[in-house]
Every structure is written in structure tokens, then in C-alpha cells.
Protein backbone atom coordinates (compact mmCIF):
# COMPACT_ATOMS: atom_id res chain seq x y z
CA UNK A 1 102.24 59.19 -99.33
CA UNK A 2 105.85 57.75 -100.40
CA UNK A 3 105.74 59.35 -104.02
CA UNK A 4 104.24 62.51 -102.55
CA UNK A 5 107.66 62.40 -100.53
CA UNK A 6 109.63 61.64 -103.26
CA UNK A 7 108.29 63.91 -105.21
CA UNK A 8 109.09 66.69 -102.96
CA UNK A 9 112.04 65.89 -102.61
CA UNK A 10 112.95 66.64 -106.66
CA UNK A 11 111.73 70.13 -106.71
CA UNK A 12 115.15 72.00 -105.49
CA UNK A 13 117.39 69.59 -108.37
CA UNK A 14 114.58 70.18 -110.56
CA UNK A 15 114.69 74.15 -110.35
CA UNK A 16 118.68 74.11 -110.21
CA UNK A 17 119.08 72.31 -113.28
CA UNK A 18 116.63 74.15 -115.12
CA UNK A 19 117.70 77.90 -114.76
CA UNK A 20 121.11 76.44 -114.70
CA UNK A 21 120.75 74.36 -118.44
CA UNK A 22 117.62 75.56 -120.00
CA UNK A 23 118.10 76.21 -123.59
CA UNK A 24 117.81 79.85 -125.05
CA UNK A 25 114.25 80.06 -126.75
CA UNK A 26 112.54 83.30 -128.67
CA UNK A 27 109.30 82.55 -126.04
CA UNK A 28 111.49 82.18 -122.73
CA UNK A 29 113.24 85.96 -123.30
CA UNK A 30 110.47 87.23 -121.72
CA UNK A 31 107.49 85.83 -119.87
CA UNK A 32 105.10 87.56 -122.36
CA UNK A 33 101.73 85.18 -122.59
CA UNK A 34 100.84 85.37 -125.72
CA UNK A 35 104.11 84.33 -127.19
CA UNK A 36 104.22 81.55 -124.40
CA UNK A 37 100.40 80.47 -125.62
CA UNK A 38 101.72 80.36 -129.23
CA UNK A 39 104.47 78.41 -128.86
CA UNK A 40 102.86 75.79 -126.17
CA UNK A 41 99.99 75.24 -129.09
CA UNK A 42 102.71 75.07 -131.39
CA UNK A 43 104.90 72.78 -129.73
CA UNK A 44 101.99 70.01 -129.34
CA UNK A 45 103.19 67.23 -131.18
CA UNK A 46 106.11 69.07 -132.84
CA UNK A 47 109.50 68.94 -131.27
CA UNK A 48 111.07 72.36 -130.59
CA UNK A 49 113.40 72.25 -133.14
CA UNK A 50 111.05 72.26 -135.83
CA UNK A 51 108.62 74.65 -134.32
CA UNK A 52 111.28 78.09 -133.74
CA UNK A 53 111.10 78.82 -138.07
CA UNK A 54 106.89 78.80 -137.45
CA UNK A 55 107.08 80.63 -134.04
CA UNK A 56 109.05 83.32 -135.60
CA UNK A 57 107.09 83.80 -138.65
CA UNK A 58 103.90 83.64 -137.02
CA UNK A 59 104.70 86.32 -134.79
CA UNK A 60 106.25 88.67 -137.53
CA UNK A 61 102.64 88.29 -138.95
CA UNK A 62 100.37 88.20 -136.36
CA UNK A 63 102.30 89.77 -133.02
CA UNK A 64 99.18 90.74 -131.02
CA UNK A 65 96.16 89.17 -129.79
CA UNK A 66 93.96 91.70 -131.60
CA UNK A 67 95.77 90.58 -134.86
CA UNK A 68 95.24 87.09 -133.83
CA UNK A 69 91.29 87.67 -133.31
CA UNK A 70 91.07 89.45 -137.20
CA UNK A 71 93.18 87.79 -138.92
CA UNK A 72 91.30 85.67 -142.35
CA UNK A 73 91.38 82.51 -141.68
CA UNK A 74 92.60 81.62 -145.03
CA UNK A 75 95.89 83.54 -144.12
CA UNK A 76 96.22 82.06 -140.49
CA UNK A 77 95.86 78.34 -141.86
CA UNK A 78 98.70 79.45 -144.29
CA UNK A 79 100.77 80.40 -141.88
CA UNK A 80 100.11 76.99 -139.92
CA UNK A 81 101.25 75.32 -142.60
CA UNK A 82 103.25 72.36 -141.85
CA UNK A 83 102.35 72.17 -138.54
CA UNK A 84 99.41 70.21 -138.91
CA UNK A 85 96.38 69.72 -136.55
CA UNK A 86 94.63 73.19 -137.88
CA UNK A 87 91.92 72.99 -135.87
CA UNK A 88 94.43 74.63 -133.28
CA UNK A 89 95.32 77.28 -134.99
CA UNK A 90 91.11 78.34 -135.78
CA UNK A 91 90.82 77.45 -131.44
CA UNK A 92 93.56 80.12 -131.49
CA UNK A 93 91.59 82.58 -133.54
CA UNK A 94 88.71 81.86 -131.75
CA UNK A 95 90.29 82.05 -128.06
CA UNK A 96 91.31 85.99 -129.40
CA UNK A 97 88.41 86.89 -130.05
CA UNK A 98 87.08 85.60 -126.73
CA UNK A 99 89.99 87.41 -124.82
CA UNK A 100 89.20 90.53 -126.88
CA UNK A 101 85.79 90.80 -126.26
CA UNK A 102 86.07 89.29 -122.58
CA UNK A 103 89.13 90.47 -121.42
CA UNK A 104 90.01 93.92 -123.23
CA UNK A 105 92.40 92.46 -125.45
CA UNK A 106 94.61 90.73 -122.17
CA UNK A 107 95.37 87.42 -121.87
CA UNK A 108 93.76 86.01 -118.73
CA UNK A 109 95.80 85.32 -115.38
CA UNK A 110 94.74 82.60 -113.78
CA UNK A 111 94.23 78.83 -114.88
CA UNK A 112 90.44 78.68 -114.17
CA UNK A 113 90.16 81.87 -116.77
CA UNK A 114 92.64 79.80 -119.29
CA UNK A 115 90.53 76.85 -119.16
CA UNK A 116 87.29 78.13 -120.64
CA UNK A 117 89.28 79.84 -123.85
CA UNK A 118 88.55 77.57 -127.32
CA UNK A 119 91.23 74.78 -127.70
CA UNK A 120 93.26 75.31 -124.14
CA UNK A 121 93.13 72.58 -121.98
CA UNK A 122 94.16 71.76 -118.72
CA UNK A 123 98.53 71.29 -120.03
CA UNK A 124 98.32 74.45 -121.83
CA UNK A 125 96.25 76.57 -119.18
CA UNK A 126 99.00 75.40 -116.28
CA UNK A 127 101.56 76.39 -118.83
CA UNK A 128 100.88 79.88 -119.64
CA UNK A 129 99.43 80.33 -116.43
CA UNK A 130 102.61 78.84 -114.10
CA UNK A 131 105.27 79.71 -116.67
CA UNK A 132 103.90 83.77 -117.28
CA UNK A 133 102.42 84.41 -113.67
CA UNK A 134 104.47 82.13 -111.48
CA UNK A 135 100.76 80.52 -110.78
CA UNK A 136 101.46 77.47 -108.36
CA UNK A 137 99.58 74.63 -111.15
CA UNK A 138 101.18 72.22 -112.53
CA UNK A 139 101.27 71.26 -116.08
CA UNK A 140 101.81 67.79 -117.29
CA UNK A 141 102.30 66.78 -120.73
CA UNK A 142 103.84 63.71 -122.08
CA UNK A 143 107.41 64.46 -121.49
CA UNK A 144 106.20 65.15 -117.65
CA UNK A 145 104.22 61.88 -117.15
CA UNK A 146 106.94 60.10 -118.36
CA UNK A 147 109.47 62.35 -116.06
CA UNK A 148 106.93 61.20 -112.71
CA UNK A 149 106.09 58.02 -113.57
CA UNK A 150 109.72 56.78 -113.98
CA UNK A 151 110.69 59.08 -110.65
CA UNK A 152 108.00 57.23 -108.47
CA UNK A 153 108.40 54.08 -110.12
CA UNK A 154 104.88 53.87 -111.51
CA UNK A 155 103.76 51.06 -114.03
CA UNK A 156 100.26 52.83 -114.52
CA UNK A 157 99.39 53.62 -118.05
CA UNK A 158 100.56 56.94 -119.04
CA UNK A 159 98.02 56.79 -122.32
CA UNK A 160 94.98 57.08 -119.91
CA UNK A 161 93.86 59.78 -118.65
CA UNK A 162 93.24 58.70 -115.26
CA UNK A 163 96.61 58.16 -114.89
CA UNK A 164 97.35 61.83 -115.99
CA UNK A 165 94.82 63.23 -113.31
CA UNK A 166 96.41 61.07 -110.81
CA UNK A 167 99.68 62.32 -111.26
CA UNK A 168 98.49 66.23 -112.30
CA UNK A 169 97.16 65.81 -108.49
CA UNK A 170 100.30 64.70 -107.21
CA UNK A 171 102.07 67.35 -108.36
CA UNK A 172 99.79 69.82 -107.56
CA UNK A 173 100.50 68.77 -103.57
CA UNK A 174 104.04 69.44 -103.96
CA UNK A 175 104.28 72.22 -106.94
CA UNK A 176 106.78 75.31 -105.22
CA UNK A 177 106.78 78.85 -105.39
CA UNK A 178 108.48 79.02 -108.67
CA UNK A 179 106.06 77.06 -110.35
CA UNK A 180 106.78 78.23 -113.59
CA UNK A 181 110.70 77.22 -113.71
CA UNK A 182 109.87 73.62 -111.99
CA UNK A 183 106.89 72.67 -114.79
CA UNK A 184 109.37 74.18 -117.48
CA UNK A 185 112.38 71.96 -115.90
CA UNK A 186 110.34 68.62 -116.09
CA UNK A 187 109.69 69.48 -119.65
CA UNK A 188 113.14 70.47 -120.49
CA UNK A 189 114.37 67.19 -118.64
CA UNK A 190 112.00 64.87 -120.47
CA UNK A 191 112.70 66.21 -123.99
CA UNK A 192 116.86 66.09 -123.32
CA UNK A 193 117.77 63.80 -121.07
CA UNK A 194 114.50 61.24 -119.98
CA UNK A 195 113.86 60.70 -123.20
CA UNK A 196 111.25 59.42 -125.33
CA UNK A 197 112.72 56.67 -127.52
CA UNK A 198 116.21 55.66 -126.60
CA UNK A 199 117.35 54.99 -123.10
CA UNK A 200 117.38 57.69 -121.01
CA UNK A 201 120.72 59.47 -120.44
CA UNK A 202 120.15 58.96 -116.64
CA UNK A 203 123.93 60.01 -115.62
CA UNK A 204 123.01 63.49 -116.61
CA UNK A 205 119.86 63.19 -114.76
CA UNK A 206 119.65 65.83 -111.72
CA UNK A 207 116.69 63.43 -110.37
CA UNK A 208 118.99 60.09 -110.31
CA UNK A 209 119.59 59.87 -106.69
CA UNK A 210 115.64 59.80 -106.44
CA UNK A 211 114.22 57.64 -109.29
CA UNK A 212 113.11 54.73 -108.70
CA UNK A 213 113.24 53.33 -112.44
CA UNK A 214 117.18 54.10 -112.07
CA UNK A 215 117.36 52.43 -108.90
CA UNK A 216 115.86 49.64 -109.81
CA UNK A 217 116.52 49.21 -113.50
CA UNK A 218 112.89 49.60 -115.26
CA UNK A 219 113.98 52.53 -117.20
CA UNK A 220 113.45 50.61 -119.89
CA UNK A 221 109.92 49.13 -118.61
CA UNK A 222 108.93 52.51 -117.46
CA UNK A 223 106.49 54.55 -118.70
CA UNK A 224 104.01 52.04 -119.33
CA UNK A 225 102.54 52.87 -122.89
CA UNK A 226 100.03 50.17 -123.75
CA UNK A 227 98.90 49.76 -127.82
CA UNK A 228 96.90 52.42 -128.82
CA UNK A 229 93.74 51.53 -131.19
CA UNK A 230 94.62 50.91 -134.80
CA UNK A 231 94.70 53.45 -137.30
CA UNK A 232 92.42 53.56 -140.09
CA UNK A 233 93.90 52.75 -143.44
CA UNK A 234 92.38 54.37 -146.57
CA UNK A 235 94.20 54.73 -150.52
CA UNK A 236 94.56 57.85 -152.44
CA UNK A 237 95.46 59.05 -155.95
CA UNK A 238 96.58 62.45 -156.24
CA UNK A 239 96.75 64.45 -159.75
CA UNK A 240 98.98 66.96 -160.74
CA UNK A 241 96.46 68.79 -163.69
CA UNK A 242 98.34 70.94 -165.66
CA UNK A 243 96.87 73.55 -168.15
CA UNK A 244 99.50 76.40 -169.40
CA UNK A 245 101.23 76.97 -166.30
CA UNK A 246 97.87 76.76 -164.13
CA UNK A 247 97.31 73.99 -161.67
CA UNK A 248 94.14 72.98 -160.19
CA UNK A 249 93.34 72.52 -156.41
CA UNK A 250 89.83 72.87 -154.84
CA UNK A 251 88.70 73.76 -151.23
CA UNK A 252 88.60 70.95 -148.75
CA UNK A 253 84.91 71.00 -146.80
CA UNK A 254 83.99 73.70 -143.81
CA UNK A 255 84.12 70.26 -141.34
CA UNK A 256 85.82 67.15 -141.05
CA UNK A 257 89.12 66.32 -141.93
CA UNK A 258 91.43 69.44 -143.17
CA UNK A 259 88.76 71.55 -142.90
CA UNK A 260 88.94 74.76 -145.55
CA UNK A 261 92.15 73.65 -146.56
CA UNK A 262 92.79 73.44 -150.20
CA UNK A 263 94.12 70.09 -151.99
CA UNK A 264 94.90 68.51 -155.00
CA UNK A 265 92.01 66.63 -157.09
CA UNK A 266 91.76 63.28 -155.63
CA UNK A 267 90.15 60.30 -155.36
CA UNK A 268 89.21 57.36 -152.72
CA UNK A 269 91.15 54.70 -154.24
CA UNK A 270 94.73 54.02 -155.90
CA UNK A 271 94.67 53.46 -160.13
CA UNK A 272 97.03 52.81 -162.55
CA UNK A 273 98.48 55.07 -165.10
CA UNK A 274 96.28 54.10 -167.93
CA UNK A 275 92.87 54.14 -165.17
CA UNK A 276 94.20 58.04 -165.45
CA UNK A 277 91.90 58.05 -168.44
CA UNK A 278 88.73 57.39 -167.07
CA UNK A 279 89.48 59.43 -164.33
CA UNK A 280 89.55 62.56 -165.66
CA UNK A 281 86.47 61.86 -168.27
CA UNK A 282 84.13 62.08 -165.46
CA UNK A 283 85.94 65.73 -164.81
CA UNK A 284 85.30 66.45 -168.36
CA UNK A 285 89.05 66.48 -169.21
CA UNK A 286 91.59 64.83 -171.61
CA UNK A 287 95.12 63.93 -170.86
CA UNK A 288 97.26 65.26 -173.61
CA UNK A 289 100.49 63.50 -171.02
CA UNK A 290 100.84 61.18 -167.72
CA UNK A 291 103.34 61.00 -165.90
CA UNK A 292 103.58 59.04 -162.26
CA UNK A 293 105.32 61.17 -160.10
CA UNK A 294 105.40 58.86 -157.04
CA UNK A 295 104.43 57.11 -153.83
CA UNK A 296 104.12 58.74 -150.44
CA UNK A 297 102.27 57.60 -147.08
CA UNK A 298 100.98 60.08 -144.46
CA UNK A 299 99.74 59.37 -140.93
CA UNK A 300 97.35 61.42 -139.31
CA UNK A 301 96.25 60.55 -135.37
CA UNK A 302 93.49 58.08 -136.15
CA UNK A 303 93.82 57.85 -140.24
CA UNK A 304 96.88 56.45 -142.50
CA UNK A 305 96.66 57.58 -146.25
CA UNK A 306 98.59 55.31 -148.79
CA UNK A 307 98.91 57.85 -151.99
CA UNK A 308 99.93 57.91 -155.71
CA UNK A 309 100.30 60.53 -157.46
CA UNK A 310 100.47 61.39 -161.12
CA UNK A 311 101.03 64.77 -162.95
CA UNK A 312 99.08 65.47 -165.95
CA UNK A 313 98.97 67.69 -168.71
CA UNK A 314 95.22 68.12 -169.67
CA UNK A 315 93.82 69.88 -172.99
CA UNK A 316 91.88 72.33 -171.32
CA UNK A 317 90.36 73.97 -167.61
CA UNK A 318 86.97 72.70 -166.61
CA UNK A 319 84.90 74.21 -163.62
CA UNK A 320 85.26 71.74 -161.44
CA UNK A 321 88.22 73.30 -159.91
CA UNK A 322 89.78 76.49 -159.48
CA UNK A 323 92.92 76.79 -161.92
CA UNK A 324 95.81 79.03 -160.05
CA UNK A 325 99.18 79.53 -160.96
CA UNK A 326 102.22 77.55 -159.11
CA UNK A 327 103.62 80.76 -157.56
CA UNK A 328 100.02 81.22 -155.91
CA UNK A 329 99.67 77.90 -154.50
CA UNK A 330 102.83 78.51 -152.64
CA UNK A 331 102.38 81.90 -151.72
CA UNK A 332 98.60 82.40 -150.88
CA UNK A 333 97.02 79.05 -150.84
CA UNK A 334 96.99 76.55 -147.17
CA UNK A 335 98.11 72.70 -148.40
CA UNK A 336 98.08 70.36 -145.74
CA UNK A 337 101.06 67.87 -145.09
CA UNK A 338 99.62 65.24 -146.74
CA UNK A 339 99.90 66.97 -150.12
CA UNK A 340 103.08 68.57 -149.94
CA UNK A 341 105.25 66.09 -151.46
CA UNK A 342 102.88 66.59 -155.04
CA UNK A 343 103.43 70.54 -154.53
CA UNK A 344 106.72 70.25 -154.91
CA UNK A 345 106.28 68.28 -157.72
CA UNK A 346 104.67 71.08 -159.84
């Protein structure tokens, strides 16, 4: 009963602060849901900054629901881009065609409706739900549990998820009529001033007088993250093939792993620059020149790849891969993260 107290008591500061400092954003002009649904999906794992140059092209292209639901997914995975995790943006596809079919084309009201849609769950359902309809829900992300847990002094695990429900119920006892402005405060709060890495600037803090990791010092002890499981390490080399001005890439699988995306040729294990050679014999190619054209390391949630990459003029085009020109792979084609760095080495 004491945090549901204290956390009461944080709701009026909370709401102040927010309409009073919140930062100007394309998706907070107006409380439009789909545009608050793209950029919540978005801005998973991405930090604002970075997200406003997607947000805005991604609405230029696709600025309705029904657009959403027929766009190719070729196109929509180029426009995510970057962003990583794709499988959100095909749940966002999917979700539109859901709402289309279900809902006439209108984005559901109320959290229970949210919930059901392909790739919402229960952060981004009390998001779009409490920030576009003022529904009383809460919505509690990492920035949030971090927010809570170092108001109430809690040195529960944030990384499990019964912590999460225990605190999504805790605010759910206390969440106020303007539900929408108090979720979007914590947020704000936890991304700009409780921060994530750093110690928190708690001076500027509109929830001081009430937080007990101020009060008692454990700011720096608080949230309580414990060592997530290891990631999986695996080696790559990449190739650059080259054949008058045509490079070759070839279509990821339908499942798994950057599903549909397109790559570079590459294989499950790092070689040398003269290995290059036996390489490409079992793709029915010659290398007329090698050239290394670096190192790079990429970390997905439960993989690391370690990759080397080497560009390659090669005597002819086999049919092992498609052969496209540079301006194409830039322009039409979706590379994932992971394979950027050789792109740009074309």
C-alpha cells in the first residue's frame, strides 16, 4: 500500500512537467493513431532522435492504414531500413489488414481491441490507446520501469516480466484522467532526465521530493538489471562480386533471421584473402582482383556476427545470384544493418 501512495502522489508533478517540457514531435501535433502506432513501433529500441528521418519518410510513403495494408512488402522492408527488427514492420502490414477488414479501415479504441492486432503488445496497446483516446491504461516500457522502480525504491528485477506486471498493476490503481499526458510524461522523464546510462540528473527531476532512490542514494543501485543470457557468437565473410558495374546480392529465406531481406554472398566462417579462391570456385567464378575491404561486428538481440569482408572483381555472372546495378541496390533493394557497412563499400 506505501508505493501505491507514493505513487499517487507523482501524478500532478508528473502531468505538470510534461505539458510544461515535452519536446515538439511530428506524432504529438495531433493525437492521430496511426501516426502514434508508427512511431511507438518505431521507437522500440531506437532512441527518438534517430527515429524522426524514418517517421517522416514512412509517412510521406505510406500515410494511411489502407496504404499500410497494400503496400509490397519488398517496398515496406525498404523503407524500414535501418531500423532493424523487420518482423515489426510485416506485424504492421499485417495489423492493417486486420483493421481494414475488421474495423473499416479505423484504428481500434480501446486497449482490449489493440491487443489482438499482429505485433502490438500490451506497451504499445496502452500507448496508442491512453495517448490517442485519453484511455485510463497505463503503458510501461523500459524508460517507465526504471522511472517506478527508482520512485518506490524497488530492487526487483526490471528484466523479468513479473516485475513489469507487478508494476503495470500498480500503475493501473493510480493512472488519472489524463492518462495519456501522465504515461507520455514518465516516458519523456526516463529518456531526459532518469536516465538510462549515466546518473540520473535528479535536480531536474519533478519526482525528487518523492523518490526513494534519491532519498536514499541507490540511484545508482536502482533499477536492478541482472545479466541477461549470453549472446551467440557466429563469423562471417562478406564479398563484394563485381562484374561491369553489376553487383550480386541474393534473397535472404521467407523465415528465420532477416527474413526476405536481400544480402551480400556470404559464408559461415571468416577466410583469408587467398581462401577467396576457393571460395568462389564452388560459385563457379574466378577472381580477376581481391581486395579486403574491412572488419565490422554487428549485434543482433540473441546473435553477435564477427564479419570480413572483401570486394572482388570476378570474370563473369553466374546464376547463383541475381546481378543488379549499385544504384538499384540502394534505391529498390531492403539490406539489413548488418550489411550496410559493405554497401557502402561498392
Amino acid at each position: 500500500m506505501e508505493q501505491i501512495e507514493r505513487l499517487k502522489k507523482i501524478r500532478k508533478p508528473m502531468i505538470e512537467w510534461y505539458q510544461k517540457n515535452k519536446r515538439e514531435l511530428s506524432w504529438r501535433k495531433e493525437k492521430n493513431p496511426y501516426h502514434i502506432w508508427i512511431s511507438e513501433i518505431m521507437l522500440q529500441q531506437t532512441r527518438i532522435e534517430a527515429v524522426k528521418q524514418y517517421y517522416e519518410r514512412f509517412l510521406k510513403r505510406i500515410p494511411t492504414i489502407q496504404d499500410l495494408a497494400e503496400i509490397e512488402e519488398e517496398k515496406l522492408l525498404k523503407l524500414w531500413e535501418g531500423l532493424g527488427y523487420y518482423n515489426r514492420a510485416r506485424n504492421l502490414k499485417k495489423a492493417a489488414q486486420v483493421i481494414q477488414e475488421r474495423y473499416k479501415g479505423e484504428m481500434p479504441k480501446h486497449y482490449e481491441e489493440l491487443i489482438q492486432l499482429p505485433g502490438i503488445g500490451e506497451y504499445t496497446a496502452g500507448a496508442i490507446s491512453s495517448i490517442a483516446y485519453n484511455e485510463q491504461v497505463p503503458a510501461v516500457d523500459g524508460n517507465v520501469l526504471r522511472v517506478v522502480s527508482r520512485v518506490v525504491g524497488s530492487k526487483k528485477d526490471v528484466l523479468e516480466n513479473k516485475t513489469k506486471k507487478e508494476f503495470t498493476q500498480k500503475l493501473q490503481e493510480i493512472m488519472p484522467e489524463q492518462a495519456g499526458d501522465f504515461n507520455e510524461g514518465l516516458m519523456e522523464l526516463g529518456e531526459l532526465i532518469c536516465i538510462p546510462n549515466g546518473e540520473p540528473l535528479c535536480e531536474k527531476c519533478p519526482l525528487q521530493q518523492f523518490c526513494m532512490a534519491k532519498c536514499e542514494n541507490l540511484t545508482n543501485l536502482i533499477p536492478v538489471r541482472n545479466q541477461k543470457v549470453k549472446r551467440k557468437k557466429e563469423e562471417k565473410t562478406v564479398f563484394l562480386l563485381e562484374f561491369e558495374e553489376k553487383i550480386a546480392i541474393q534473397k535472404r529465406e521467407e523465415t528465420g533471421l532477416l527474413a526476405n531481406m536481400y544480402q551480400f554472398p556470404n559464408i559461415d566462417e571468416k577466410v583469408s584473402k587467398k581462401e577467396v579462391i576457393s571460395v568462389l570456385q564452388k560459385w563457379n567464378l574466378k577472381a580477376k582482383q581481391i581486395e579486403k575491404i574491412g572488419t565490422y561486428h554487428h549485434v543482433f538481440s540473441h546473435i553477435e556476427w564477427d564479419m570480413i569482408g572483401y570486394k572482388v572483381q570476378v570474370d563473369c555472372m553466374n546464376e547463383e545470384f541475381m546481378w543488379v546495378k549499385k544504384k538499384e541496390i540502394i534505391k529498390k533493394y531492403p539490406i539489413p544493418g548488418a550489411f550496410v557497412p559493405f554497401r557502402n563499400k561498392m
